[in-house]
N, C-alpha and C. Protein backbone atom coordinates (compact mmCIF):
# COMPACT_ATOMS: atom_id res chain seq x y z
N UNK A 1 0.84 -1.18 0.00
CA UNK A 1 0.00 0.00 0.00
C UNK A 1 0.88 1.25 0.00
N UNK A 2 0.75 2.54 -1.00
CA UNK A 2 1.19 3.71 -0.80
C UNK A 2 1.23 4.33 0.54
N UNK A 3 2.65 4.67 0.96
CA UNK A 3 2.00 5.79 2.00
C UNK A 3 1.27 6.69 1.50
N UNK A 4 0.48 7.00 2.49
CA UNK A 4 -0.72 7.81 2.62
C UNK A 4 0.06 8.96 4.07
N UNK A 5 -1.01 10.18 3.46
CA UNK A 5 -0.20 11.36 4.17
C UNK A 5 -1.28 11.43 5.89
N UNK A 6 -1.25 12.12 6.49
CA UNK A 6 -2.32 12.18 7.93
C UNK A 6 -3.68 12.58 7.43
N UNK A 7 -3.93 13.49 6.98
CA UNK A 7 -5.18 14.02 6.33
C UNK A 7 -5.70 12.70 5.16
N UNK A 8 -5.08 12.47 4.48
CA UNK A 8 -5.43 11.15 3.98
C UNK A 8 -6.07 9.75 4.90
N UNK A 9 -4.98 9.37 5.85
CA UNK A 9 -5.27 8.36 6.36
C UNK A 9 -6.11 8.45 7.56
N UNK A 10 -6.76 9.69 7.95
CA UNK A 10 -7.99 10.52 8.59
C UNK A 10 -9.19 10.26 7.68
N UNK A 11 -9.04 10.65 6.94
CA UNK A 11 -10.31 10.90 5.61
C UNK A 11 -10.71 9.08 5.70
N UNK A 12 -9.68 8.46 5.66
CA UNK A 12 -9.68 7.32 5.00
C UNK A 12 -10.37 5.95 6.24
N UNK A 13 -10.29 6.35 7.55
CA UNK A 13 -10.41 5.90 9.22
C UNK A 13 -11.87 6.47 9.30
N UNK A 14 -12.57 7.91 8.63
CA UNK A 14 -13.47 8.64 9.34
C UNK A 14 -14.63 8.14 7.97
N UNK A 15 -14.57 7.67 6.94
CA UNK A 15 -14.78 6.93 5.60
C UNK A 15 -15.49 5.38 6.12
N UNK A 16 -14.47 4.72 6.95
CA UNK A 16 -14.63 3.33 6.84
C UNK A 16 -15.41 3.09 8.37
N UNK A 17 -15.76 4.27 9.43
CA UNK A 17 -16.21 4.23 10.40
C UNK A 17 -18.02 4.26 9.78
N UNK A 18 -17.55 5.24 9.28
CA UNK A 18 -18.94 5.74 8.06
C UNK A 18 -19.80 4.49 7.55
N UNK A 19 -19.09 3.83 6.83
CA UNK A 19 -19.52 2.76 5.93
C UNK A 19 -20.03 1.52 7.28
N UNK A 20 -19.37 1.36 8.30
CA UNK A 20 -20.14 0.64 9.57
C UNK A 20 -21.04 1.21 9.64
N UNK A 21 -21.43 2.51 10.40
CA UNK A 21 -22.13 2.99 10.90
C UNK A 21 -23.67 3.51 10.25
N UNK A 22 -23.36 3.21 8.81
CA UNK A 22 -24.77 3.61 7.78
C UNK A 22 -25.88 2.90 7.98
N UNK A 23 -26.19 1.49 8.07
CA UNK A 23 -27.28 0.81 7.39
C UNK A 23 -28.07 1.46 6.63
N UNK A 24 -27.16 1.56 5.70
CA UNK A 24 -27.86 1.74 4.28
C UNK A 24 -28.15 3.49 4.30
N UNK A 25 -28.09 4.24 5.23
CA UNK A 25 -28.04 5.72 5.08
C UNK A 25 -27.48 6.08 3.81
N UNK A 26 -27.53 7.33 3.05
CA UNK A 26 -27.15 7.97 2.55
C UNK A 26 -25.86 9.19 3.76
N UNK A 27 -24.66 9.53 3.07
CA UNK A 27 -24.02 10.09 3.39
C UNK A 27 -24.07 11.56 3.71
N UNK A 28 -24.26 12.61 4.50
CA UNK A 28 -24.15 14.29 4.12
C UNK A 28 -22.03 14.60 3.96
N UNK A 29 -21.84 14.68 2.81
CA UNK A 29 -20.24 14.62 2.94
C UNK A 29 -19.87 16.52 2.98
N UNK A 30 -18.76 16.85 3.44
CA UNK A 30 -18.57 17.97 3.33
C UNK A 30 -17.04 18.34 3.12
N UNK A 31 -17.05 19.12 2.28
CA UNK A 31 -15.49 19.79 1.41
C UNK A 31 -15.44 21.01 1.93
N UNK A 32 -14.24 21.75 2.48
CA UNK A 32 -13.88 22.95 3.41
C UNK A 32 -12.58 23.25 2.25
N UNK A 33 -12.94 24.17 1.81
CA UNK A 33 -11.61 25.29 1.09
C UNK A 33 -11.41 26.07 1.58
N UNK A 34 -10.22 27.05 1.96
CA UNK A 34 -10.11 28.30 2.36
C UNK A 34 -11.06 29.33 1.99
N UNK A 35 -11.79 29.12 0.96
CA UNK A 35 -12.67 30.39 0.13
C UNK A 35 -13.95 30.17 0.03
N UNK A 36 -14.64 28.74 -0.10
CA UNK A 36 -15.49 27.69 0.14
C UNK A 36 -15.72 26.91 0.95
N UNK A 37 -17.51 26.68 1.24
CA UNK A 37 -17.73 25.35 1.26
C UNK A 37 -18.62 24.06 0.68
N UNK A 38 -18.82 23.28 0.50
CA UNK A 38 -19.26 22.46 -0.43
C UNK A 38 -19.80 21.18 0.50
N UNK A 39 -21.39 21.13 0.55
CA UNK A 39 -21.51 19.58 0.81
C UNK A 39 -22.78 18.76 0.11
N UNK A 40 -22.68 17.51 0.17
CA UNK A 40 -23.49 16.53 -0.82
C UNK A 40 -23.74 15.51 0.05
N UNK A 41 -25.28 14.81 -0.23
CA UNK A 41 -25.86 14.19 -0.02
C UNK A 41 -25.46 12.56 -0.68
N UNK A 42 -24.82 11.66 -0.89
CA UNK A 42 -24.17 11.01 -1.61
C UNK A 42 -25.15 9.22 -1.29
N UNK A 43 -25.62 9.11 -2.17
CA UNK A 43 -25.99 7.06 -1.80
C UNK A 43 -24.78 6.59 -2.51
N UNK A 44 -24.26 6.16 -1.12
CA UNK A 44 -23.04 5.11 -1.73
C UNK A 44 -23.52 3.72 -1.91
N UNK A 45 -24.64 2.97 -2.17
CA UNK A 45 -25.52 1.82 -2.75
C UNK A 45 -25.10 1.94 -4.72
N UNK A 46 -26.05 3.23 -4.99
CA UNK A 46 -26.21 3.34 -6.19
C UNK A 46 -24.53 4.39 -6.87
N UNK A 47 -23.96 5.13 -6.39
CA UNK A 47 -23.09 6.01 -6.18
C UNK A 47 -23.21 6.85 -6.86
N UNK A 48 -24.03 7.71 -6.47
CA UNK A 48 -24.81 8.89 -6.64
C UNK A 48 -25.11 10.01 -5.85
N UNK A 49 -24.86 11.20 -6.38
CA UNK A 49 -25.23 12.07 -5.17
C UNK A 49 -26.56 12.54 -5.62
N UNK A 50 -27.33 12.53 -4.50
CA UNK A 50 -28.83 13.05 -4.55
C UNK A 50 -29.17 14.34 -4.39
N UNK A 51 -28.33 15.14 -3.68
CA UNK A 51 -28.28 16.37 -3.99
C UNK A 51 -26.93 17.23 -3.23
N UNK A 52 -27.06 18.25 -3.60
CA UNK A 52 -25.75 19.08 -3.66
C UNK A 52 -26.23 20.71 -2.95
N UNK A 53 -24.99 21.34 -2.18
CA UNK A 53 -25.19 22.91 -2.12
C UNK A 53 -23.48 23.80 -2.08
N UNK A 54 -23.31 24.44 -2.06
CA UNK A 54 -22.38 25.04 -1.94
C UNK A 54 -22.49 26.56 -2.12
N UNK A 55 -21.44 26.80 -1.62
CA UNK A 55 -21.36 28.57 -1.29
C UNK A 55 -21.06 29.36 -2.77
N UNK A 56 -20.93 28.55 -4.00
CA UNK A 56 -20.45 29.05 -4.98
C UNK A 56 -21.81 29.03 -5.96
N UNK A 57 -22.75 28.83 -5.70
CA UNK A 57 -24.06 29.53 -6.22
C UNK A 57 -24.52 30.63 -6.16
N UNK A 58 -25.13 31.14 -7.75
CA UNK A 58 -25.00 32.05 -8.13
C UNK A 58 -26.25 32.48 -7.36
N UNK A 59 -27.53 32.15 -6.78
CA UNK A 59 -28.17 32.75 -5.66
C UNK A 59 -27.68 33.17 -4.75
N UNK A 60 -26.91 32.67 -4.23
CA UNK A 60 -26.23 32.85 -2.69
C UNK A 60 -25.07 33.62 -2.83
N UNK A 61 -24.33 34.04 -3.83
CA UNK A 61 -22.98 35.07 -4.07
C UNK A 61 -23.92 36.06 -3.20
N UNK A 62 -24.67 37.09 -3.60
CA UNK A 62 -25.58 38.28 -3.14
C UNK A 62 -25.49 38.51 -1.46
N UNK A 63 -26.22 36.91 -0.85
CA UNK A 63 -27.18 36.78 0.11
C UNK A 63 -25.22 36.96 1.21
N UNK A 64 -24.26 36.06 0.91
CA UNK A 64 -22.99 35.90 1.74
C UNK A 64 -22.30 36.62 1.64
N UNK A 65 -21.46 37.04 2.83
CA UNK A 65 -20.70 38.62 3.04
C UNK A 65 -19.25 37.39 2.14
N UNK A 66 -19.27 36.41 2.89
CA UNK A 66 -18.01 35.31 2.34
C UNK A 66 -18.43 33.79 2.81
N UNK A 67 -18.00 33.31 1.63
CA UNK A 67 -18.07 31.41 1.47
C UNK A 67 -16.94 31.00 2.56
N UNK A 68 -16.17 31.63 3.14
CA UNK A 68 -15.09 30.85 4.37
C UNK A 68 -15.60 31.85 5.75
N UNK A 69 -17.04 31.45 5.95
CA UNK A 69 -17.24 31.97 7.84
C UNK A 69 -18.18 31.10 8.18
N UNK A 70 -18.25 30.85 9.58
CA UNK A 70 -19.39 29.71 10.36
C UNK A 70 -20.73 30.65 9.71
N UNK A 71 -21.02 31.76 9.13
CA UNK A 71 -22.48 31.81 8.90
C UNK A 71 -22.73 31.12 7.35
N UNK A 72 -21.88 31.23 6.63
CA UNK A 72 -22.03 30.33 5.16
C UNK A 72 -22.33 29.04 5.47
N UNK A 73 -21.36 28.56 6.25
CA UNK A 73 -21.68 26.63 6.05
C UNK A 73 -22.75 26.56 7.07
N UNK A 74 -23.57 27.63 8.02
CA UNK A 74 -24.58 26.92 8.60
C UNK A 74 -25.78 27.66 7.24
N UNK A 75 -25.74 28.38 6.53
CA UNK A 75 -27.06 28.30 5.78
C UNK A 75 -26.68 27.77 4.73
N UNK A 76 -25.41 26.73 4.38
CA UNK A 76 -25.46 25.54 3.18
C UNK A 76 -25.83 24.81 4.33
N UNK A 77 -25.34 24.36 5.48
CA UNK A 77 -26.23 23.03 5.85
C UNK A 77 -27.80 22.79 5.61
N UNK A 78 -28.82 24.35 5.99
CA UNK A 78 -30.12 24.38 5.74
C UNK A 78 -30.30 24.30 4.16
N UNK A 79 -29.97 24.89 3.71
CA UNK A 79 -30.27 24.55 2.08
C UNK A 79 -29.68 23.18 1.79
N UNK A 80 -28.70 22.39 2.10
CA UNK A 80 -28.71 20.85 1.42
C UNK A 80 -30.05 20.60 2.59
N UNK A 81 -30.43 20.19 3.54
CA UNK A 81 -31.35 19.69 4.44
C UNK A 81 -32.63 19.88 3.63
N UNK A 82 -33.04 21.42 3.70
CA UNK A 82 -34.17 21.87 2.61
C UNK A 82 -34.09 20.87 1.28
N UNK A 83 -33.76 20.75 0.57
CA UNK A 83 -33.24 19.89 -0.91
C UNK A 83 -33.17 18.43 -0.73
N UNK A 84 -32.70 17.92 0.47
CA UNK A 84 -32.87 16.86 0.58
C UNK A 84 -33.99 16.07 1.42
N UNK A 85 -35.07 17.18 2.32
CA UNK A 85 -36.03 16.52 2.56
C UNK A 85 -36.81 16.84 1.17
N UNK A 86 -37.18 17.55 0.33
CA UNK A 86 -38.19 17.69 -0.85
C UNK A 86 -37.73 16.18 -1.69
N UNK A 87 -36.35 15.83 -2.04
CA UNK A 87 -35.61 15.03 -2.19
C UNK A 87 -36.47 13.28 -1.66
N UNK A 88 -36.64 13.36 -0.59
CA UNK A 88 -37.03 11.99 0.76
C UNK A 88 -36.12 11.79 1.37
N UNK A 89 -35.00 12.70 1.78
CA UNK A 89 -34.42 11.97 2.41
C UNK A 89 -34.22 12.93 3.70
N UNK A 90 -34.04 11.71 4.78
CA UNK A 90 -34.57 12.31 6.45
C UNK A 90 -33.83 12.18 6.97
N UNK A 91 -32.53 10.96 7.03
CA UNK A 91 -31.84 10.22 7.88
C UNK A 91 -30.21 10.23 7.30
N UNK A 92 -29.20 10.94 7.71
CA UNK A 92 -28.57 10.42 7.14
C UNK A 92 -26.98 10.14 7.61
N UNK A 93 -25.81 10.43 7.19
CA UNK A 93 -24.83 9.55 8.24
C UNK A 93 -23.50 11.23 7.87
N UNK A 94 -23.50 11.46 8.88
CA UNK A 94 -22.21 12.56 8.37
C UNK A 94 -20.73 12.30 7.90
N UNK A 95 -20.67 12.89 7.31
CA UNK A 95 -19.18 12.33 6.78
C UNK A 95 -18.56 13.61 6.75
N UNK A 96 -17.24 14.09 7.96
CA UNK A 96 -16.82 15.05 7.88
C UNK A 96 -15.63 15.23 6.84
N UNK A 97 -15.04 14.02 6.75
CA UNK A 97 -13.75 14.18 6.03
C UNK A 97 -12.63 13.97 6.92
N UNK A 98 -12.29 14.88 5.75
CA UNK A 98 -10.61 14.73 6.66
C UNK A 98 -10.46 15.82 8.08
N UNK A 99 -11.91 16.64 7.67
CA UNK A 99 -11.57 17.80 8.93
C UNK A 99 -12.07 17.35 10.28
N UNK A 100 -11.36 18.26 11.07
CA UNK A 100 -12.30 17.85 12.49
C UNK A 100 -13.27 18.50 12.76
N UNK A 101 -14.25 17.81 13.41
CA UNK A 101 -16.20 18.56 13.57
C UNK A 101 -15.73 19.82 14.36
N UNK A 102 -15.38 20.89 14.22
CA UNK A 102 -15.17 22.53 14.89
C UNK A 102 -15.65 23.61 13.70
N UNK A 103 -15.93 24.24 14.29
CA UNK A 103 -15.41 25.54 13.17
C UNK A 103 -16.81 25.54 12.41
N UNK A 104 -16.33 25.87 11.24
CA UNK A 104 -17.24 25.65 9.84
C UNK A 104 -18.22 23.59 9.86
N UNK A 105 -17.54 23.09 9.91
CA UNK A 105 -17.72 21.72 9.64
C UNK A 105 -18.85 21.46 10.81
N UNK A 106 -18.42 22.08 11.85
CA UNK A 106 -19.51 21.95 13.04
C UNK A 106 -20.82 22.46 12.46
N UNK A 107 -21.13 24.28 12.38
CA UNK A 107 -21.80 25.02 11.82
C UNK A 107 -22.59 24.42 10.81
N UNK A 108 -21.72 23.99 9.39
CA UNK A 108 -22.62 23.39 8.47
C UNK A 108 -23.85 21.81 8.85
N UNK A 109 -23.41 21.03 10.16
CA UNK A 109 -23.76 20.29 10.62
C UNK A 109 -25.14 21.06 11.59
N UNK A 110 -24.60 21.17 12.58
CA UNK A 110 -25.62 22.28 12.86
C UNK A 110 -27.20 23.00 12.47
N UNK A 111 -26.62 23.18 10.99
CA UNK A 111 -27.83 23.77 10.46
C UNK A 111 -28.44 22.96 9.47
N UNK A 112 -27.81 21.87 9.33
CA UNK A 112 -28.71 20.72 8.51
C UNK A 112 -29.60 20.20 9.48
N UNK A 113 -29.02 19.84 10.56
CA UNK A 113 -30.04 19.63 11.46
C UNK A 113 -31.21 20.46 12.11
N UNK A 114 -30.76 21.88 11.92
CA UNK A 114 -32.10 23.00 12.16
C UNK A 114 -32.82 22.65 10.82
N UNK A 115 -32.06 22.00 9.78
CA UNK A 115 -33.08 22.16 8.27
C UNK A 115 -34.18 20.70 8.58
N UNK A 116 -33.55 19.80 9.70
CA UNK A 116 -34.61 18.98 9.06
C UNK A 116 -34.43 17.74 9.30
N UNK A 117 -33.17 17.48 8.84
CA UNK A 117 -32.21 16.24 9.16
C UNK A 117 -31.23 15.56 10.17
N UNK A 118 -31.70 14.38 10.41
CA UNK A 118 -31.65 13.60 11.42
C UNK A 118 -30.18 12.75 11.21
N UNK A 119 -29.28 12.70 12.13
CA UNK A 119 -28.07 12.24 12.31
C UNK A 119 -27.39 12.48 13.51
């Protein structure tokens, strides 16, 4: 096996905890850029994402002072939540990544769950 770097072999530990812990859930996954954030609703059954939000929509440029502060990723958590209950989906399994649940990653969690969704 390649070495793998810490953030890798994090991603890769917080992934396979995931895949226990689903029965059959759909994933909420989330991507943190310095400038962005980005998260998706993902069925890893069919491997598909069911729906998507991010700070780089052209609705939401207007509405956000900036895509890198705890108030962006808590109103992308409500908008994927919003989208994914119209969607059916209620239940689902978080997948932080490689980051740790603080900060932004917390926030966007946070407000999926004010949107709706159960995890």
């Amino acid at each position: 096996m390649a070495h793998l770097t810490t953030t890798e072999r994090r991603k890769a530990r917080v992934r396979a905890e995931i895949r226990a812990a689903a029965y059959g859930r759909p994933r909420l996954s989330v991507f943190r850029s310095s400038k962005q954030i980005y998260a998706q609703i993902i069925d890893d059954a069919k491997g598909v994402t069911i729906v998507a939000a991010s700070t780089i929509e052209k609705d939401l440029k207007g509405k956000l002072k900036t895509g890198a502060d705890v108030e962006a990723a808590k109103t992308i958590g409500k908008l994927v939540a919003e989208r994914a209950l119209k969607a059916g989906v209620k239940a689902v399994v978080f997948d932080r990544g490689q980051y740790i649940y603080h900060g932004r990653v917390k926030a966007l969690a946070d407000g999926a769950r004010e949107g709706g969704l159960e995890f």
